[in-house]
PDB file of N, CA and C in Angstrom:
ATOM      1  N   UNK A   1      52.091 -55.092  13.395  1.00  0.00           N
ATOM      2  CA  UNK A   1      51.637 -54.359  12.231  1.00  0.00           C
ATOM      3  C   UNK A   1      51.023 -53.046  12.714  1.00  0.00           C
ATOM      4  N   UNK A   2      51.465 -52.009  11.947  1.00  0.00           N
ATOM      5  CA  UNK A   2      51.378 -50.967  12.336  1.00  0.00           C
ATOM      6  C   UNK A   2      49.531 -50.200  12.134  1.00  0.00           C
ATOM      7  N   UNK A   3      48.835 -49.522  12.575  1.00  0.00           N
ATOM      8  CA  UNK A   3      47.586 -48.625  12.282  1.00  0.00           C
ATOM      9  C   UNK A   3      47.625 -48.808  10.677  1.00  0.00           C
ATOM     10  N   UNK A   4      48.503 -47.666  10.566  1.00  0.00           N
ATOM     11  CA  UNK A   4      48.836 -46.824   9.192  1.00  0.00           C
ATOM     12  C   UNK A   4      48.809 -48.231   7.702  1.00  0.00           C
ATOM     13  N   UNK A   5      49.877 -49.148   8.393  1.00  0.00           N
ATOM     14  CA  UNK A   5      49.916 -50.386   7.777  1.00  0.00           C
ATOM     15  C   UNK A   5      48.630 -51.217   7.075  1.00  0.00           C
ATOM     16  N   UNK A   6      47.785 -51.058   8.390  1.00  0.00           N
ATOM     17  CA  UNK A   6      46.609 -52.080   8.112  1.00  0.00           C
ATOM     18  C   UNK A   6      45.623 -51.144   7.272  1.00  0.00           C
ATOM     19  N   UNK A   7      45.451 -49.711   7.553  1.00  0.00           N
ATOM     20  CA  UNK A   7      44.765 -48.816   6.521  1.00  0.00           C
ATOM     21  C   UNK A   7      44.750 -48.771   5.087  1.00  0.00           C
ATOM     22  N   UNK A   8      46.603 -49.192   4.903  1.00  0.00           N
ATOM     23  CA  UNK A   8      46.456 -48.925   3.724  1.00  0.00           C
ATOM     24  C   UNK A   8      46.363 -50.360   3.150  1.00  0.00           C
ATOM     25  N   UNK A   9      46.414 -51.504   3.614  1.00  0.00           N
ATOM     26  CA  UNK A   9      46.256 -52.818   3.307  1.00  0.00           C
ATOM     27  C   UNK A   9      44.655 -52.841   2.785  1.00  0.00           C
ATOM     28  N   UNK A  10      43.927 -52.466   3.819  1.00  0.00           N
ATOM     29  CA  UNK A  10      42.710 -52.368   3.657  1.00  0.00           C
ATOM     30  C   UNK A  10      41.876 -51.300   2.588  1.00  0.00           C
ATOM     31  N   UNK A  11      42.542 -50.419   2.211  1.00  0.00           N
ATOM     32  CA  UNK A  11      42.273 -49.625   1.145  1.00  0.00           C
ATOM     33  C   UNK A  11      42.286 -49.848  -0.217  1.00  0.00           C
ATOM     34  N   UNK A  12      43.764 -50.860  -0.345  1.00  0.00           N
ATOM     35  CA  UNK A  12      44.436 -51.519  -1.725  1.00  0.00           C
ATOM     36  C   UNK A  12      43.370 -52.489  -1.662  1.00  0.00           C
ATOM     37  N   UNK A  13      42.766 -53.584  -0.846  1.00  0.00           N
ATOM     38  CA  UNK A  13      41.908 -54.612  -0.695  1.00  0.00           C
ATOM     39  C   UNK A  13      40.525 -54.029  -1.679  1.00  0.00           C
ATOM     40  N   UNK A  14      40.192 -52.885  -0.806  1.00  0.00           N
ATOM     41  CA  UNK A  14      38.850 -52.365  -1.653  1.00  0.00           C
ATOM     42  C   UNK A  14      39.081 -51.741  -2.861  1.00  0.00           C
ATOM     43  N   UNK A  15      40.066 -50.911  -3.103  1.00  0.00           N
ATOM     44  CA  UNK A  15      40.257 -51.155  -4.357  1.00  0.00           C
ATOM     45  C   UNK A  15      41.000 -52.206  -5.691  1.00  0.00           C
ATOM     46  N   UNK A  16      40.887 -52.967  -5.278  1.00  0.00           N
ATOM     47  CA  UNK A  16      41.079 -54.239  -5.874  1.00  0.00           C
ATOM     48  C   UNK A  16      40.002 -55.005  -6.608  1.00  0.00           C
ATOM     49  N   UNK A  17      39.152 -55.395  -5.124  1.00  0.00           N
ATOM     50  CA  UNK A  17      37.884 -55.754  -5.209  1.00  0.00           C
ATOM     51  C   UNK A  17      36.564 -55.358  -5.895  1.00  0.00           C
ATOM     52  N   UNK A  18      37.340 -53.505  -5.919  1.00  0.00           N
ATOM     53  CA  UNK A  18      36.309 -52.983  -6.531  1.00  0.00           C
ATOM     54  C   UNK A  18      36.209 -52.456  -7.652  1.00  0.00           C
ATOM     55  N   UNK A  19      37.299 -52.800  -8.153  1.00  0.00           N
ATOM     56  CA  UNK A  19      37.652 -53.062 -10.260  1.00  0.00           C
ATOM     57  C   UNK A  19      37.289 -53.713 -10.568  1.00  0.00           C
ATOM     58  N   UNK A  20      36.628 -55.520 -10.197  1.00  0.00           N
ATOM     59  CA  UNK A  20      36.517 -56.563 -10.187  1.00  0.00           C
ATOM     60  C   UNK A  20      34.918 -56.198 -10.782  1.00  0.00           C
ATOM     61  N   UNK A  21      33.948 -55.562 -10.036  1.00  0.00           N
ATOM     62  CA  UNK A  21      32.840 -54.924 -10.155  1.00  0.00           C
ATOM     63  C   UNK A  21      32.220 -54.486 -11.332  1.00  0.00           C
ATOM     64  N   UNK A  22      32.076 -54.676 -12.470  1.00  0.00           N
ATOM     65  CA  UNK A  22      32.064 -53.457 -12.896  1.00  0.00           C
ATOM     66  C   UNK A  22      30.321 -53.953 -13.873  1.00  0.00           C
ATOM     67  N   UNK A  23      29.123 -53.149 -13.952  1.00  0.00           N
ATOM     68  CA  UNK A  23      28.149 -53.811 -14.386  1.00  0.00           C
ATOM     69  C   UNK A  23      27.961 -53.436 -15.998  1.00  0.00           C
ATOM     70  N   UNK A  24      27.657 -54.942 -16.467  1.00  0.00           N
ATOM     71  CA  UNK A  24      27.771 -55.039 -18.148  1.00  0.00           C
ATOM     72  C   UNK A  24      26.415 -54.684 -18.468  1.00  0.00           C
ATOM     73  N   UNK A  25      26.221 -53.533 -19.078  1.00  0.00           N
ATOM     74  CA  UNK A  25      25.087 -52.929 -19.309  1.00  0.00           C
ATOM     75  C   UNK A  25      25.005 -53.077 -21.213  1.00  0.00           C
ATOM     76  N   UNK A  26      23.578 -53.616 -21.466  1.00  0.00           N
ATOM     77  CA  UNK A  26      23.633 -52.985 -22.973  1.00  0.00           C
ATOM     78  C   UNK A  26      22.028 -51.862 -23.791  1.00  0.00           C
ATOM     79  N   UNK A  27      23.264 -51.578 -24.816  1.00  0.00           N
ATOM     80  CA  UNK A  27      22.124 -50.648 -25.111  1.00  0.00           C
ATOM     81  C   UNK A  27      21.030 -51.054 -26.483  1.00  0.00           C
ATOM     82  N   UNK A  28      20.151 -50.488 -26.927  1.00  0.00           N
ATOM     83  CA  UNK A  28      19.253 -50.909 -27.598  1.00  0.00           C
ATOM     84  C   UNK A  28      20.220 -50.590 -28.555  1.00  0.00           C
ATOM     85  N   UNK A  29      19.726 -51.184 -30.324  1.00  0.00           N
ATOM     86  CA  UNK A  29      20.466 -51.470 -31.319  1.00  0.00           C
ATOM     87  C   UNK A  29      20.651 -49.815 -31.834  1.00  0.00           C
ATOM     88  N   UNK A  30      19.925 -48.338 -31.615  1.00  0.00           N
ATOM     89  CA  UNK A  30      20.045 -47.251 -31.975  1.00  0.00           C
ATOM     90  C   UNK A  30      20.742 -46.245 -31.185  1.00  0.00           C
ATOM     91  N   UNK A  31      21.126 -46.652 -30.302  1.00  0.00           N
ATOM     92  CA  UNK A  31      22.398 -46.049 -29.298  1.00  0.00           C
ATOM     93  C   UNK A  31      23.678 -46.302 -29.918  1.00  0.00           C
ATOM     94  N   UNK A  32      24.425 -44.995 -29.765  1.00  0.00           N
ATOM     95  CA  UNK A  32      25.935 -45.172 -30.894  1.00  0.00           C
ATOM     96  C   UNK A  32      27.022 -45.584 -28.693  1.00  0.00           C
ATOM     97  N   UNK A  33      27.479 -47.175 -28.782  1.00  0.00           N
ATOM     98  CA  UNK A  33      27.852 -47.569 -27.695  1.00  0.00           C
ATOM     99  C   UNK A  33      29.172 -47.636 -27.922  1.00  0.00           C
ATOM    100  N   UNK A  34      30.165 -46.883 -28.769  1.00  0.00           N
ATOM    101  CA  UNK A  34      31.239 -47.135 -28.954  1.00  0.00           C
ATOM    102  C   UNK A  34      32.116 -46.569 -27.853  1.00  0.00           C
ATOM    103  N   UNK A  35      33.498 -47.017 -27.563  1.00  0.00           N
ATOM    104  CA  UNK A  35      34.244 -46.756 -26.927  1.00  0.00           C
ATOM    105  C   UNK A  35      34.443 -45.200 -27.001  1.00  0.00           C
ATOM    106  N   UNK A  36      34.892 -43.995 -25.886  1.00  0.00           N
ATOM    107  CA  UNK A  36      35.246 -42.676 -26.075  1.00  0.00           C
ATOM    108  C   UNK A  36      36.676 -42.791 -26.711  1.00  0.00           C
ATOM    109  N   UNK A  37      36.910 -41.415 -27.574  1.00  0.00           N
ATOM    110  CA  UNK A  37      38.627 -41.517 -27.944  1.00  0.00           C
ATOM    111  C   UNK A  37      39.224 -41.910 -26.850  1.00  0.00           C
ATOM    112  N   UNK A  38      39.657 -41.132 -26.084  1.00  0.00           N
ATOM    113  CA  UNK A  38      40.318 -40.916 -24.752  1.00  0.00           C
ATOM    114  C   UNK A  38      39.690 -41.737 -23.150  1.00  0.00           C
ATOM    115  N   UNK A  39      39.308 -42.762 -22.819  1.00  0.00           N
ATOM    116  CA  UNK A  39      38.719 -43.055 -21.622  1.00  0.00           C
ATOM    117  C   UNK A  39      39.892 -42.840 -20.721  1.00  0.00           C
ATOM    118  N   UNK A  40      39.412 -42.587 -19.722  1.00  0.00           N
ATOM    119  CA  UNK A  40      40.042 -41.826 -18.101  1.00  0.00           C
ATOM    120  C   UNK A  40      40.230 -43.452 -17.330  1.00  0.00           C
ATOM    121  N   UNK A  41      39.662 -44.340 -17.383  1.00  0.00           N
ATOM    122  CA  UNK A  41      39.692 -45.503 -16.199  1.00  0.00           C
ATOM    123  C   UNK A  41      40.689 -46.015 -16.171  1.00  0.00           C
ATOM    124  N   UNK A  42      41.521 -45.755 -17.475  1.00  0.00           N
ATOM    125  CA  UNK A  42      43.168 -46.545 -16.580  1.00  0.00           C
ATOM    126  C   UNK A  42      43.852 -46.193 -15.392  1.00  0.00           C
ATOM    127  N   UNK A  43      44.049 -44.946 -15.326  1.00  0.00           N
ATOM    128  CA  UNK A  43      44.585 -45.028 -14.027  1.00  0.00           C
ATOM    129  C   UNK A  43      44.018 -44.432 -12.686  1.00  0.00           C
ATOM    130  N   UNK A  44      42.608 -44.721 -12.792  1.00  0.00           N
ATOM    131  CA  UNK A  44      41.651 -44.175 -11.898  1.00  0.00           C
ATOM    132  C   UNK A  44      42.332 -45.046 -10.428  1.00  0.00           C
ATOM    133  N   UNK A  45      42.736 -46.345 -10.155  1.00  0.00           N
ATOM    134  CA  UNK A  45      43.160 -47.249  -9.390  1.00  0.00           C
ATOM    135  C   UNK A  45      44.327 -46.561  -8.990  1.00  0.00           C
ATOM    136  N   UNK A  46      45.174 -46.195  -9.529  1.00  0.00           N
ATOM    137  CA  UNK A  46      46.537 -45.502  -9.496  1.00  0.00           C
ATOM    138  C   UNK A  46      46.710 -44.445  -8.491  1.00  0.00           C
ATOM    139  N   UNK A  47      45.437 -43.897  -8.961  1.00  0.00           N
ATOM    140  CA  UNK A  47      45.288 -42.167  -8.633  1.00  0.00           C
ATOM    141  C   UNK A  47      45.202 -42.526  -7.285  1.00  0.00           C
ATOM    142  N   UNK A  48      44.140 -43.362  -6.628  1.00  0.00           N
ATOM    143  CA  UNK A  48      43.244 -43.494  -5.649  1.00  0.00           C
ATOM    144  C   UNK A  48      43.899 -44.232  -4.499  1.00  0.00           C
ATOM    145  N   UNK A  49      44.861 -45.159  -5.177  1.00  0.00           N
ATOM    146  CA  UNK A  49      46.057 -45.013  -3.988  1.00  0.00           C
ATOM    147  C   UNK A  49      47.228 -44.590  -3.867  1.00  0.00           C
ATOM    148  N   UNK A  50      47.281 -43.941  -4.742  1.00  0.00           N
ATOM    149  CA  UNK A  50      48.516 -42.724  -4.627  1.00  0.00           C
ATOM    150  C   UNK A  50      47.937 -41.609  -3.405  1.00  0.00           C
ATOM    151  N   UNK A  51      46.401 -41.427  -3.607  1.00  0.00           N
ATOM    152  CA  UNK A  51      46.152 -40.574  -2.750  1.00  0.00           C
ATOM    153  C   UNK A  51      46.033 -40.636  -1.302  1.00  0.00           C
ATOM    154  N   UNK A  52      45.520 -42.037  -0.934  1.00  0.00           N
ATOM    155  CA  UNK A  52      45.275 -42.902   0.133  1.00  0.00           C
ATOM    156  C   UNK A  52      46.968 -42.528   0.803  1.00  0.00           C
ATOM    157  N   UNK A  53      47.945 -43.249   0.226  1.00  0.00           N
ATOM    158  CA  UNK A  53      49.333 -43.288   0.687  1.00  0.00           C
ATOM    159  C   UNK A  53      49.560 -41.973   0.992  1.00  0.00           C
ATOM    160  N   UNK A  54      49.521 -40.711   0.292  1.00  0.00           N
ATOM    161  CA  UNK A  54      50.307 -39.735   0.466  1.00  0.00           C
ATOM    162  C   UNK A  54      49.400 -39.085   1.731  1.00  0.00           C
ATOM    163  N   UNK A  55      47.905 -39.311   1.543  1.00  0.00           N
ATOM    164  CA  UNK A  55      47.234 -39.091   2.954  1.00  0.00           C
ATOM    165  C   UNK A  55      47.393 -39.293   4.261  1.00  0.00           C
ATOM    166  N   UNK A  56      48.159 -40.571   4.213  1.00  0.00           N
ATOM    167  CA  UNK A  56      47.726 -41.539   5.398  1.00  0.00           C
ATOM    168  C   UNK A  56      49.466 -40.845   5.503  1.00  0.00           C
ATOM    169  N   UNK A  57      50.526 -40.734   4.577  1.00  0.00           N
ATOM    170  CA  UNK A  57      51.963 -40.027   4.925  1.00  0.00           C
ATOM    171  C   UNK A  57      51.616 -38.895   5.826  1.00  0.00           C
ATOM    172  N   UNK A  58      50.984 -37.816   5.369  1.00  0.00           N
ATOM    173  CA  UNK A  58      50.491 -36.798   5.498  1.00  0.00           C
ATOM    174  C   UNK A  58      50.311 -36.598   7.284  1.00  0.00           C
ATOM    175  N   UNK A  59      49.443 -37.511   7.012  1.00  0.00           N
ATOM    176  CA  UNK A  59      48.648 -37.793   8.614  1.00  0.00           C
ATOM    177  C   UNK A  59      49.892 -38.441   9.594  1.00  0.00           C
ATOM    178  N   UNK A  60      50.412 -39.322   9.075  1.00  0.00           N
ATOM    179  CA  UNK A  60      51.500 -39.773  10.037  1.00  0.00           C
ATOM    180  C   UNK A  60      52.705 -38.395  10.488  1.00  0.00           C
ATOM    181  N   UNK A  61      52.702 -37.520   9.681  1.00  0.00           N
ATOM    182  CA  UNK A  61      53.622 -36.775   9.823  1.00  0.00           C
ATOM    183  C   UNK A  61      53.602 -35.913  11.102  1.00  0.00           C
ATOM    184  N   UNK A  62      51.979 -34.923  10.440  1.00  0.00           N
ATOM    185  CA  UNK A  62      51.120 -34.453  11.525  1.00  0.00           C
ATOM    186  C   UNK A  62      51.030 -35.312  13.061  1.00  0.00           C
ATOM    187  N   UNK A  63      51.110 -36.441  13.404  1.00  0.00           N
ATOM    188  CA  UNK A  63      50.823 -36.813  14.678  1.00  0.00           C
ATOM    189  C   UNK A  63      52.107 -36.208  15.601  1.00  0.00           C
ATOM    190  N   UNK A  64      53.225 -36.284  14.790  1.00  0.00           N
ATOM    191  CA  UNK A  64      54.565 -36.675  15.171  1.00  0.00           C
ATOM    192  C   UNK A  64      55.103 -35.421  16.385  1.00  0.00           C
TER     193      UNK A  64
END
């Protein structure tokens, strides 16, 4: 198994783990707690190893 391999194994791991996370907070009964139109967190996971991969591509290229 390759460096590059185990990096990104280990990257997908923490982000996995770390969606799992998330703390249930509440607010007093005069706070308006409704959902935003638009929330961003769907593909916050997506983004983050799309970026990881094309990095760690990036970097493999550069050694070469």
């Amino acid at each position: 198994m390759t460096i590059y391999t185990k990096h990104i194994l280990t990257t997908l791991l923490f982000l996995v783990m770390s969606v799992g996370v998330q703390a249930q907070i509440t607010f007093p009964d005069d706070v308006d707690d409704e959902a935003p139109a638009a929330p961003i967190d769907g593909f916050i996971v997506i983004g983050l190893a799309a970026g990881a991969y094309l990095g760690l591509k990036k970097r493999a290229q550069s050694e070469k």
